[in-house]
Protein backbone atom coordinates (compact mmCIF):
# COMPACT_ATOMS: atom_id res chain seq x y z
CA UNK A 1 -0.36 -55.85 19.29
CA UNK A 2 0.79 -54.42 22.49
CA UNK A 3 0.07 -51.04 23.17
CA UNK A 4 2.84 -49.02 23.52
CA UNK A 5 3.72 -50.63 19.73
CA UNK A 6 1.02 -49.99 19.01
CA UNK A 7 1.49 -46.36 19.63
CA UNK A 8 4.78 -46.19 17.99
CA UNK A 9 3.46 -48.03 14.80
CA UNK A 10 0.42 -45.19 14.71
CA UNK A 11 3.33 -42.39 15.27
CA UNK A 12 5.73 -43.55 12.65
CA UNK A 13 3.20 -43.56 10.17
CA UNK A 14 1.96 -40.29 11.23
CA UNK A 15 5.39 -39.05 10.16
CA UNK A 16 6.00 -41.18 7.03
CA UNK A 17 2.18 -39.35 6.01
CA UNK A 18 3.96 -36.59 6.31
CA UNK A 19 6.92 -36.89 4.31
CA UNK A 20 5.70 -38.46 1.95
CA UNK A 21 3.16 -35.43 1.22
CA UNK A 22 6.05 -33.48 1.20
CA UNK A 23 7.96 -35.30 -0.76
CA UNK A 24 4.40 -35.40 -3.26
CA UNK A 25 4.68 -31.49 -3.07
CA UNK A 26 8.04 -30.85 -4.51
CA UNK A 27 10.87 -31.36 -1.64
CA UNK A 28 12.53 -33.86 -0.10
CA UNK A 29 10.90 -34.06 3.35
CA UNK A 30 10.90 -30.57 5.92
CA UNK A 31 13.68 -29.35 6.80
CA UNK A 32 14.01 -29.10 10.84
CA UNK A 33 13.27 -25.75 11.97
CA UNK A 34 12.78 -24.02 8.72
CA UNK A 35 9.78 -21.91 7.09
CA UNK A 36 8.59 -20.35 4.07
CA UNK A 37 6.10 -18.16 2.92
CA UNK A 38 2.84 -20.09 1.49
CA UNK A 39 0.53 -16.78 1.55
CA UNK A 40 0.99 -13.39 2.39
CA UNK A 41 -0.45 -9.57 1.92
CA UNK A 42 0.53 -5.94 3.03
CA UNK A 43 -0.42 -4.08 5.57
CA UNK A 44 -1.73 -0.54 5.65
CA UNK A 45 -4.30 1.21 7.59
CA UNK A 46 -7.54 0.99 5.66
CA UNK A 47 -9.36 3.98 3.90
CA UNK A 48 -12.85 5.14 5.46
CA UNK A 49 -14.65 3.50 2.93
CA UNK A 50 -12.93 0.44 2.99
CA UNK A 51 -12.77 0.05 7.17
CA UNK A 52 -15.47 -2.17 9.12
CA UNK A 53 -18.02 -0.70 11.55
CA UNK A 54 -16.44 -1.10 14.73
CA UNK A 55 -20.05 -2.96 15.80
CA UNK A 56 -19.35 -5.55 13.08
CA UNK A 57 -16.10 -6.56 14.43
CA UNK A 58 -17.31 -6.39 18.11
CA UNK A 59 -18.09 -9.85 19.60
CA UNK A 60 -17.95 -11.34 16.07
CA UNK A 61 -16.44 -14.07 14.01
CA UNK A 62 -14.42 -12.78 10.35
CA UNK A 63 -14.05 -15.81 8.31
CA UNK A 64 -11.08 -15.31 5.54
CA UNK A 65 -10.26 -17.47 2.71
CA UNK A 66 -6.67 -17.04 1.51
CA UNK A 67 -4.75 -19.25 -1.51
CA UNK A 68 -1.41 -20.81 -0.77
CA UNK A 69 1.03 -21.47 -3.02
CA UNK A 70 3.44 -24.03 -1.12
CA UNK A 71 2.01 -27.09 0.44
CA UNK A 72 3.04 -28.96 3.44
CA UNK A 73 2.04 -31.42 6.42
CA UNK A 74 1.52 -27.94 8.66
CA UNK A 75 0.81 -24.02 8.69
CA UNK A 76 1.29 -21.74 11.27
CA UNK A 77 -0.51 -18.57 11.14
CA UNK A 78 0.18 -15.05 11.00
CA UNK A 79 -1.88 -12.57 12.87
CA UNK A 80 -1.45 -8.63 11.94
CA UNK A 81 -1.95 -5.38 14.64
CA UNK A 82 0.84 -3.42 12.78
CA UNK A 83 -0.75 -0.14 12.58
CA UNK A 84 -2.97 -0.88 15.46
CA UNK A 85 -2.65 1.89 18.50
CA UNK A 86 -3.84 -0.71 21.50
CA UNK A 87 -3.15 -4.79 22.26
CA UNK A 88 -5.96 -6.73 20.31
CA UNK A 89 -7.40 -9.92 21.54
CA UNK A 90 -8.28 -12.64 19.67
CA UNK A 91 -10.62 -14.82 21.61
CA UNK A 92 -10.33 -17.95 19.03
CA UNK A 93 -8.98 -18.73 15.37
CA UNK A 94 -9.60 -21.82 13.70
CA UNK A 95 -8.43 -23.03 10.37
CA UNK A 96 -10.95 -25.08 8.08
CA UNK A 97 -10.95 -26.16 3.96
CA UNK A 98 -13.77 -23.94 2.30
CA UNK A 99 -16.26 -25.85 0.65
CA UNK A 100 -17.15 -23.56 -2.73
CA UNK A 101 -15.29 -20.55 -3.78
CA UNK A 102 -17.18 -17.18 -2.83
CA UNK A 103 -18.89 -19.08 0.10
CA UNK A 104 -18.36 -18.32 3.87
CA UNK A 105 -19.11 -22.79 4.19
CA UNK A 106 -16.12 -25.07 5.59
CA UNK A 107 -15.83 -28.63 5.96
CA UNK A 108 -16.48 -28.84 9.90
CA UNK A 109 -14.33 -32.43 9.74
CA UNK A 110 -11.21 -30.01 8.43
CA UNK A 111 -11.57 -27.55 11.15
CA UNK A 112 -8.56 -26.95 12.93
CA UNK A 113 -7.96 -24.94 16.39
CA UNK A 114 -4.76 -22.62 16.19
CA UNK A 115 -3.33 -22.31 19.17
CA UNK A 116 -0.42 -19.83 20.52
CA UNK A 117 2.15 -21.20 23.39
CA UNK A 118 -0.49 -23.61 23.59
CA UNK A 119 -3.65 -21.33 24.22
CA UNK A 120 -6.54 -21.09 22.06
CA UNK A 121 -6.38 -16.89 22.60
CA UNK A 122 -3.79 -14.27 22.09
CA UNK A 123 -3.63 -10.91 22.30
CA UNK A 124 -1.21 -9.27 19.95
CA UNK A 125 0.19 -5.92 20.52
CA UNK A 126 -0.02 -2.77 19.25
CA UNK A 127 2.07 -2.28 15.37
CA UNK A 128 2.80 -6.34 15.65
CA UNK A 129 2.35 -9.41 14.11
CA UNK A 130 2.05 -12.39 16.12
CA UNK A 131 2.89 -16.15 14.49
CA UNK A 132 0.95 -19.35 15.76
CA UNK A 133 2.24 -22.35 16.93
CA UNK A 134 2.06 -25.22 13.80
CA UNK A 135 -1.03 -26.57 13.24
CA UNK A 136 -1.37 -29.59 11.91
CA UNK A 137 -3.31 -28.95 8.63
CA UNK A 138 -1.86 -30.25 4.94
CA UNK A 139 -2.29 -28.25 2.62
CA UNK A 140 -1.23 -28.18 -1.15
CA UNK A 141 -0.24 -25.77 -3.62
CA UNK A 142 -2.76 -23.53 -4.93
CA UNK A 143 -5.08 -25.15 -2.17
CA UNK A 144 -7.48 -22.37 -0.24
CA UNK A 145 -7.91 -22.44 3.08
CA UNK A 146 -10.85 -20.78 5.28
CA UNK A 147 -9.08 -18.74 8.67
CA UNK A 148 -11.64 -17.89 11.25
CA UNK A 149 -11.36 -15.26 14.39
CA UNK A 150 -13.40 -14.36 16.99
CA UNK A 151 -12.77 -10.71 18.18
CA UNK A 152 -14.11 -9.77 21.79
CA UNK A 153 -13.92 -5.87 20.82
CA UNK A 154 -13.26 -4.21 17.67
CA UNK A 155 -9.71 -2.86 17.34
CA UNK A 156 -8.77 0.39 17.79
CA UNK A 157 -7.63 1.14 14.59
CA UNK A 158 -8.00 -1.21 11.76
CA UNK A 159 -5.20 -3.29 9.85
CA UNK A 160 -6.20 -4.45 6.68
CA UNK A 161 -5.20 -5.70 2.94
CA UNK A 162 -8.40 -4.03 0.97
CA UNK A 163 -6.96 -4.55 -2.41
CA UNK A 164 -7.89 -8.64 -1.32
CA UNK A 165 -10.15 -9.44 -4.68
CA UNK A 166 -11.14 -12.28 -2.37
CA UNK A 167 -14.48 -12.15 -0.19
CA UNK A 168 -14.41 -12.37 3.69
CA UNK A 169 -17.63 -12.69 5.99
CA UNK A 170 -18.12 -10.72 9.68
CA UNK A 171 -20.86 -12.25 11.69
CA UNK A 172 -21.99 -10.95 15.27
CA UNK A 173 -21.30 -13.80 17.65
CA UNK A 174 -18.90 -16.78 18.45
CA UNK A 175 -18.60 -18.83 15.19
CA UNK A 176 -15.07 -20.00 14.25
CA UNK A 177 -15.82 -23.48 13.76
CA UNK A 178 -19.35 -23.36 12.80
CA UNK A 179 -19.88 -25.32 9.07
CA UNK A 180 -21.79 -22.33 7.89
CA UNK A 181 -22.48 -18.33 9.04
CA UNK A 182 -25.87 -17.76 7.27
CA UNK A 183 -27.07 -14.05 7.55
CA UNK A 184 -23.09 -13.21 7.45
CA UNK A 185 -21.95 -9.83 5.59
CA UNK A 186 -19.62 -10.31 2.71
CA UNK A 187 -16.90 -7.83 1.65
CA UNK A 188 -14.00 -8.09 -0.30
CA UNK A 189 -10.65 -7.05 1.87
CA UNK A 190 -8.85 -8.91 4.55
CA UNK A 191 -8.35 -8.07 8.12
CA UNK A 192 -5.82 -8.08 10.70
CA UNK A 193 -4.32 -11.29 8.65
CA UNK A 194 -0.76 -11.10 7.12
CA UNK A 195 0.70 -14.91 6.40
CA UNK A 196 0.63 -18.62 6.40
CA UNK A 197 3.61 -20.86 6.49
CA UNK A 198 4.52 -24.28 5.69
CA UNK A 199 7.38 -25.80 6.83
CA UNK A 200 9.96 -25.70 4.24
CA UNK A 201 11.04 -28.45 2.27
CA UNK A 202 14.91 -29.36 1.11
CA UNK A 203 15.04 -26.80 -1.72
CA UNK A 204 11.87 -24.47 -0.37
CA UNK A 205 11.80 -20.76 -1.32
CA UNK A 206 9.66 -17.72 -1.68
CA UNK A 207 9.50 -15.22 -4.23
CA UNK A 208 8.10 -11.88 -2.98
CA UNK A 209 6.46 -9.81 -5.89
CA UNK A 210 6.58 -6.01 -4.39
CA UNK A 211 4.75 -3.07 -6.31
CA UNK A 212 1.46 -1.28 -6.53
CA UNK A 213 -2.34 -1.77 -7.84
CA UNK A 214 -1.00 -3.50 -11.09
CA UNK A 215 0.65 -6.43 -8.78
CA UNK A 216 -1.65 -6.18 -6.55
CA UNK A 217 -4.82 -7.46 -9.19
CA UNK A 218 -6.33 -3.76 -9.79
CA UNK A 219 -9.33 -4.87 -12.01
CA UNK A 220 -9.51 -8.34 -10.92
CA UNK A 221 -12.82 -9.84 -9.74
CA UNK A 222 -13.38 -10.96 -6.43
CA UNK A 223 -12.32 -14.83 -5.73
CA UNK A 224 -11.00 -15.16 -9.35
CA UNK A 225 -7.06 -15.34 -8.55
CA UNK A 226 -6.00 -13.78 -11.80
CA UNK A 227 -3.78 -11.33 -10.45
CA UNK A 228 -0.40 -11.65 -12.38
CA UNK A 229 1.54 -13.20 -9.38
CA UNK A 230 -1.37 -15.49 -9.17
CA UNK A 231 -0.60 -16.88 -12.75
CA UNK A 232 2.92 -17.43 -11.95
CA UNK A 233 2.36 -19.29 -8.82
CA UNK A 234 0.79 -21.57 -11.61
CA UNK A 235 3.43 -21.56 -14.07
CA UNK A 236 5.66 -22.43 -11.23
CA UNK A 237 3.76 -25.08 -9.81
CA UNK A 238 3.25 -26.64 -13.31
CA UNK A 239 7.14 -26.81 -13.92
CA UNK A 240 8.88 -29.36 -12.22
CA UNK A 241 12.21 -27.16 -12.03
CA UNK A 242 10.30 -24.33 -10.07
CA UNK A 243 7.07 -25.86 -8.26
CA UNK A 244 9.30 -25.69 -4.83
CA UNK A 245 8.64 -21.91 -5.22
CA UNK A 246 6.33 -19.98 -3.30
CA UNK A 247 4.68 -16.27 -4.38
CA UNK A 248 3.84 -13.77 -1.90
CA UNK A 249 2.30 -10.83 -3.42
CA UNK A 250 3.13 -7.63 -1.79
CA UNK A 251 1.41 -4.92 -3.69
CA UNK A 252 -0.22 -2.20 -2.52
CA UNK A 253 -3.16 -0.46 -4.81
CA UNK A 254 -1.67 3.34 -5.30
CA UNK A 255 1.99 2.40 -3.91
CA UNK A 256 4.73 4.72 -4.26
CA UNK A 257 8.22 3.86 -3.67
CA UNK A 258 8.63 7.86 -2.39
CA UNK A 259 6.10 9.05 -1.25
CA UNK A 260 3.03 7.70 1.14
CA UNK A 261 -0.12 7.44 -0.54
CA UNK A 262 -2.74 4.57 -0.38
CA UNK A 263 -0.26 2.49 2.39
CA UNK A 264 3.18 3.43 3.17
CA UNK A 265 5.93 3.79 1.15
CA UNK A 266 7.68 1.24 -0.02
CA UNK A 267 10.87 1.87 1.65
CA UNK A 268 9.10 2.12 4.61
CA UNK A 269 7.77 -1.33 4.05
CA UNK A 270 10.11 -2.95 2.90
CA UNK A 271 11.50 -4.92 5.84
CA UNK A 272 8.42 -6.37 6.91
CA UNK A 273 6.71 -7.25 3.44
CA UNK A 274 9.97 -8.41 2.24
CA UNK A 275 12.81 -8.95 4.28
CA UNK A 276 11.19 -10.32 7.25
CA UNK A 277 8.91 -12.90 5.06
CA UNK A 278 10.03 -16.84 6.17
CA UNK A 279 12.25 -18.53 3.22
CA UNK A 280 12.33 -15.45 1.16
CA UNK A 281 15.14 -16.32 -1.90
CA UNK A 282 13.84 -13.56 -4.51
CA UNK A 283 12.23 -9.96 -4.77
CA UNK A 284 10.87 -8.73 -8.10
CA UNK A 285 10.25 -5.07 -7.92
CA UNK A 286 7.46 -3.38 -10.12
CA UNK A 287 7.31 -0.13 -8.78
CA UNK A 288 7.09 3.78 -9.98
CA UNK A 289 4.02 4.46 -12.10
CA UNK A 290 2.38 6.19 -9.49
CA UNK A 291 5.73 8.37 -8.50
CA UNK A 292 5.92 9.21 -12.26
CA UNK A 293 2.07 10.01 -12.58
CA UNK A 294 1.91 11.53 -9.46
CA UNK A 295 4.92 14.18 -10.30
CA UNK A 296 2.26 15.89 -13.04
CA UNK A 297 -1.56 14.90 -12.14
CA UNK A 298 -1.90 18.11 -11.02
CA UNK A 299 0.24 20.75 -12.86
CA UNK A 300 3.13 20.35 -14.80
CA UNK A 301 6.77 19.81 -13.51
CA UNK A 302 10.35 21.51 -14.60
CA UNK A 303 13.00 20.00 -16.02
CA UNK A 304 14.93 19.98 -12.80
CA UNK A 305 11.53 18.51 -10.96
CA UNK A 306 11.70 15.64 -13.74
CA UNK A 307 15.45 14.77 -13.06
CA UNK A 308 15.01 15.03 -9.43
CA UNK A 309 12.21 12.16 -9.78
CA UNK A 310 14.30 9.94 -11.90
CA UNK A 311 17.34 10.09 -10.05
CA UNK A 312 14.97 9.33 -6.72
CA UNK A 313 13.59 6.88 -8.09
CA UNK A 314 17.00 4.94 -8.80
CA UNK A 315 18.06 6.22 -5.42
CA UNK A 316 15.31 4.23 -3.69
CA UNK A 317 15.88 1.28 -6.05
CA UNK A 318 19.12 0.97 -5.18
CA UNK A 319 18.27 1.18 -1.96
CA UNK A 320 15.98 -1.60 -1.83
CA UNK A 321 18.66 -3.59 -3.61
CA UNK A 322 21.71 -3.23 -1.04
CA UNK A 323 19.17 -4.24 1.76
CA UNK A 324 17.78 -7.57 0.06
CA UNK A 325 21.38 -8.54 -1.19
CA UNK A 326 22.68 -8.30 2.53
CA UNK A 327 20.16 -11.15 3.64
CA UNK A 328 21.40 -13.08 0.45
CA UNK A 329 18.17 -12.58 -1.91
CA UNK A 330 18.58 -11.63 -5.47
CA UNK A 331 16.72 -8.52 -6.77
CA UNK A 332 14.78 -8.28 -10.01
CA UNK A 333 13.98 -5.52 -11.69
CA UNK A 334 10.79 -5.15 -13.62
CA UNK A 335 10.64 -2.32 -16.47
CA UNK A 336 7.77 0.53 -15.90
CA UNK A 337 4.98 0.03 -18.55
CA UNK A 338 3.54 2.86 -20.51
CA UNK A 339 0.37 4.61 -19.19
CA UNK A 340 0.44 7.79 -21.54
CA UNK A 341 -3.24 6.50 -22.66
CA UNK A 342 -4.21 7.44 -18.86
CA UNK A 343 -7.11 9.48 -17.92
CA UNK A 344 -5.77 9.20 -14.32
CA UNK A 345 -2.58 10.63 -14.70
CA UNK A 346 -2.45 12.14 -18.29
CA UNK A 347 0.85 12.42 -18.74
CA UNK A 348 3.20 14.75 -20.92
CA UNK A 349 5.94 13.87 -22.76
CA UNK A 350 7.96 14.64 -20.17
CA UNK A 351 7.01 11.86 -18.12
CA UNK A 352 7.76 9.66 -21.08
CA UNK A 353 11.28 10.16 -20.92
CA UNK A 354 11.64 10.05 -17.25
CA UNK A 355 10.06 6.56 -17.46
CA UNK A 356 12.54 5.90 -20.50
CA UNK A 357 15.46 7.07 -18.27
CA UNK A 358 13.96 5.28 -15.77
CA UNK A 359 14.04 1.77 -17.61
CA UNK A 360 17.29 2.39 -18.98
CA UNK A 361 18.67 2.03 -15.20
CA UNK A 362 16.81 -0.43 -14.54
CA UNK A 363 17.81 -2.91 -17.89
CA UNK A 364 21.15 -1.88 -17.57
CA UNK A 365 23.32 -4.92 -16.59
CA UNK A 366 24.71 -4.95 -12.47
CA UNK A 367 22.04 -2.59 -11.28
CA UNK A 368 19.81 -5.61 -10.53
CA UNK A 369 20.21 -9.16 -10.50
CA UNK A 370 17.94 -9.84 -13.09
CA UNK A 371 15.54 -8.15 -15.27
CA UNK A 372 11.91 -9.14 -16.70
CA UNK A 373 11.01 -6.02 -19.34
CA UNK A 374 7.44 -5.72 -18.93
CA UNK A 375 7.14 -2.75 -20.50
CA UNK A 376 8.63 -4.83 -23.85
CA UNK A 377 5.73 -7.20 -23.57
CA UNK A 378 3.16 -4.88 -22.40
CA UNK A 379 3.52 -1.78 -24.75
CA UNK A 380 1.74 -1.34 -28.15
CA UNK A 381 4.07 -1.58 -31.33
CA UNK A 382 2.77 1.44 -33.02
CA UNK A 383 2.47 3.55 -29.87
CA UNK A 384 5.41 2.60 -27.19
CA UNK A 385 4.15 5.04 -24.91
CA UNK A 386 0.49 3.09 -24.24
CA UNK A 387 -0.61 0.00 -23.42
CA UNK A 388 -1.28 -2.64 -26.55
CA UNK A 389 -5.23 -2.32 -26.17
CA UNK A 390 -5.74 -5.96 -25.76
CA UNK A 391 -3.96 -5.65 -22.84
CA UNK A 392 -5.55 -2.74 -21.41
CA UNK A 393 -8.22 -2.96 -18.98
CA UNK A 394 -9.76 0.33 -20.68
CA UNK A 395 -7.85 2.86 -18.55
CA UNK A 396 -5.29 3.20 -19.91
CA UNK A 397 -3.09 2.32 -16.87
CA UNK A 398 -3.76 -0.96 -15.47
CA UNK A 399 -3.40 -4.67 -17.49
CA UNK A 400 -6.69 -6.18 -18.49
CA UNK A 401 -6.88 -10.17 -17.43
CA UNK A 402 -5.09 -10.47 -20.80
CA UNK A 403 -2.76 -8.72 -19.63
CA UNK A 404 -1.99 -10.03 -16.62
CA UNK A 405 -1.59 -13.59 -17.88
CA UNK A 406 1.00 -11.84 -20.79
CA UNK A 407 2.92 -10.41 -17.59
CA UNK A 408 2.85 -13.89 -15.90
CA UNK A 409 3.83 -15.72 -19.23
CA UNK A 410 6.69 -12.96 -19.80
CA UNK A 411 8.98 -13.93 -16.39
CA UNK A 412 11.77 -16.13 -17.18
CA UNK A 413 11.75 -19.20 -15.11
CA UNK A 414 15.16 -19.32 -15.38
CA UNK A 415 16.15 -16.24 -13.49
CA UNK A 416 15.29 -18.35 -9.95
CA UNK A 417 16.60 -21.77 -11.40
CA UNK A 418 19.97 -20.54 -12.45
């Protein structure tokens, strides 16, 4: 065959690979130009105990593993400074398949250089995120992939996921695409690592699931996956009417939706863990325990403190709900479930009712788009005010595994089919 033929034979079915995998993964071929969310997490500045020595991220390589949940011929990368206070170099990052689960190993024939504009470094600046150019790396639903970067210096201040459940490795030296990093130090947050797209397919969409420790897998063990978002991304996958939706879980261990506490607020953010995620269609909010347990940890509150909190609460909730609807995503509320059986927060029967009033709002029809009553499926029959205790990790607060698969099971598909 002549050459240039040749060439074009190997190039077309380069590109009929391609579509055809995403045709295999739910779609009908990318569409030009378009993205969605495969994987994400939110940022915050991480506690003492949860930050790196600065030595260990200091002419080192952090290997991260990180599940998707939408497949496609490519991924581009998302890099995270956002509450960094100086530029932060990254000298390499390379992409890779893992080889076991809990295991820093990749397949070295998988490894992938990222590049940005073409180079094989970047330096992102301070309080941004900085996307990759495509790499071209399939990947399928529910797939994990290994993300590697070599850091010249340490940054100056830390951005990090901790509430990760999944294990990352820091090793002193230059080891992106190295098969193995034996001797490497294991701990279970992410760092300076926000996203991966795929390119979106035909009907392609993400579904962001925003709230606090109980979305974000409070009690779940590292590299298990058994968050509740995680067993919807299943559920979604296994349906054919939904498996062209993604999940990108945005919770934050202690959120608020007021008030600042472990992370920012989650007005404050909300346009960059929701509406500035690629292909973003739906946002199901699960937020307010901690406002509600917050308002009396301490010492009670007055009738007039209660109110205040409940109408604040609805204030912020429609908030959240005017800003999603402008950029044309549908808003789904999810009911506050019962935590009276906490040690944590201990609360009165006055924070019963402001939870009651609360869910009232939020199950009453027009305030959201949709609603999924978790607190329905979560609370026990006898005592509406606790957890059902096989669905209590012991706290009194947070859903046991149980529990989290009830949650999962307990979404209607059809509210992002109809």
């Amino acid at each position: 065959m002549h050459p240039t033929r040749r060439t074009a034979m190997s190039g077309m079915l380069r590109v009929g690979a391609a579509l055809a995998l995403a045709v295999s993964l739910g779609g009908a071929g990318p569409a030009p130009g378009r993205w969605v969310g495969a994987w994400a997490a939110s940022q915050q500045i991480p506690e003492p105990h949860n930050a790196l020595d600065p030595a260990e991220l200091t002419e080192a390589t952090l290997r991260q593993v990180v599940r998707v949940t939408a497949g496609g011929p490519q991924i581009r990368v998302r890099l995270s400074n956002a509450f960094g206070t100086e530029p932060l170099r990254f000298r390499a990052v390379h992409v890779a398949r893992p080889v076991a689960v809990g295991s820093p190993r990749i397949d070295p024939a998988t490894d992938r250089a990222v590049t940005f504009g073409g180079r094989r470094e970047v330096t992102v600046p301070a309080g941004a995120d900085y996307l990759s150019d495509p790499v071209a790396f399939a990947v399928r639903p529910l797939e994990r992939i290994a993300i590697s970067v070599e850091l010249p210096a340490a940054p100056a201040r830390q951005t990090s996921h901790p509430g990760s459940r999944t294990t990352s490795w820091t090793l002193r030296g230059r080891h992106a695409a190295a098969a193995d990093l034996p001797g490497a130090k294991g701990v279970a947050h992410w760092y300076q690592l926000s996203g991966v797209d795929v390119p979106a397919a035909r009907r392609s969409a993400a579904i962001v699931t925003f709230g606090d420790s109980i979305t974000d897998g409070y009690g779940v063990g590292p590299d298990r996956d058994e968050r509740w978002p995680d067993f919807l991304a299943e559920r979604l996958q296994a349906d054919p009417r939904t498996r062209h939706f993604s999940v990108l879980n945005h919770g934050i261990g202690g959120n608020r939706l007021l008030r600042d506490g472990t992370g920012p607020n989650a007005l404050a953010r909300f346009d960059r863990d929701v509406l500035a995620q690629a292909g973003v269609t739906h946002l199901v909010i699960l937020e307010g325990v901690n406002d509600l347990g917050v308002l009396t940890r301490d010492a009670p509150a007055s009738p007039e403190a209660q109110a205040a909190m409940v109408q604040d609460l609805i204030g912020a909730y429609r908030q959240m709900i005017a800003r999603a609807r402008v950029r044309g995503i549908k808003v789904i509320g999810a009911t506050i479930m019962p935590f009276a059986g906490s040690g944590y927060y201990h609360p009165p029967p006055e924070t019963e009712a402001s939870r009651q009033a609360v869910n009232a709002w939020i199950r009453a029809p027009g305030n959201f788009d949709g609603v999924i009553d978790f607190d329905a499926v979560m609370r026990d029959p006898a005592r509406p005010d606790r957890l059902r205790a096989e669905y209590d990790v012991g706290d009194g607060l947070h859903p046991s595994i149980a529990g989290y698969r009830a949650m999962a099971a307990a979404v209607p598909l059809t509210l992002f089919t109809r």
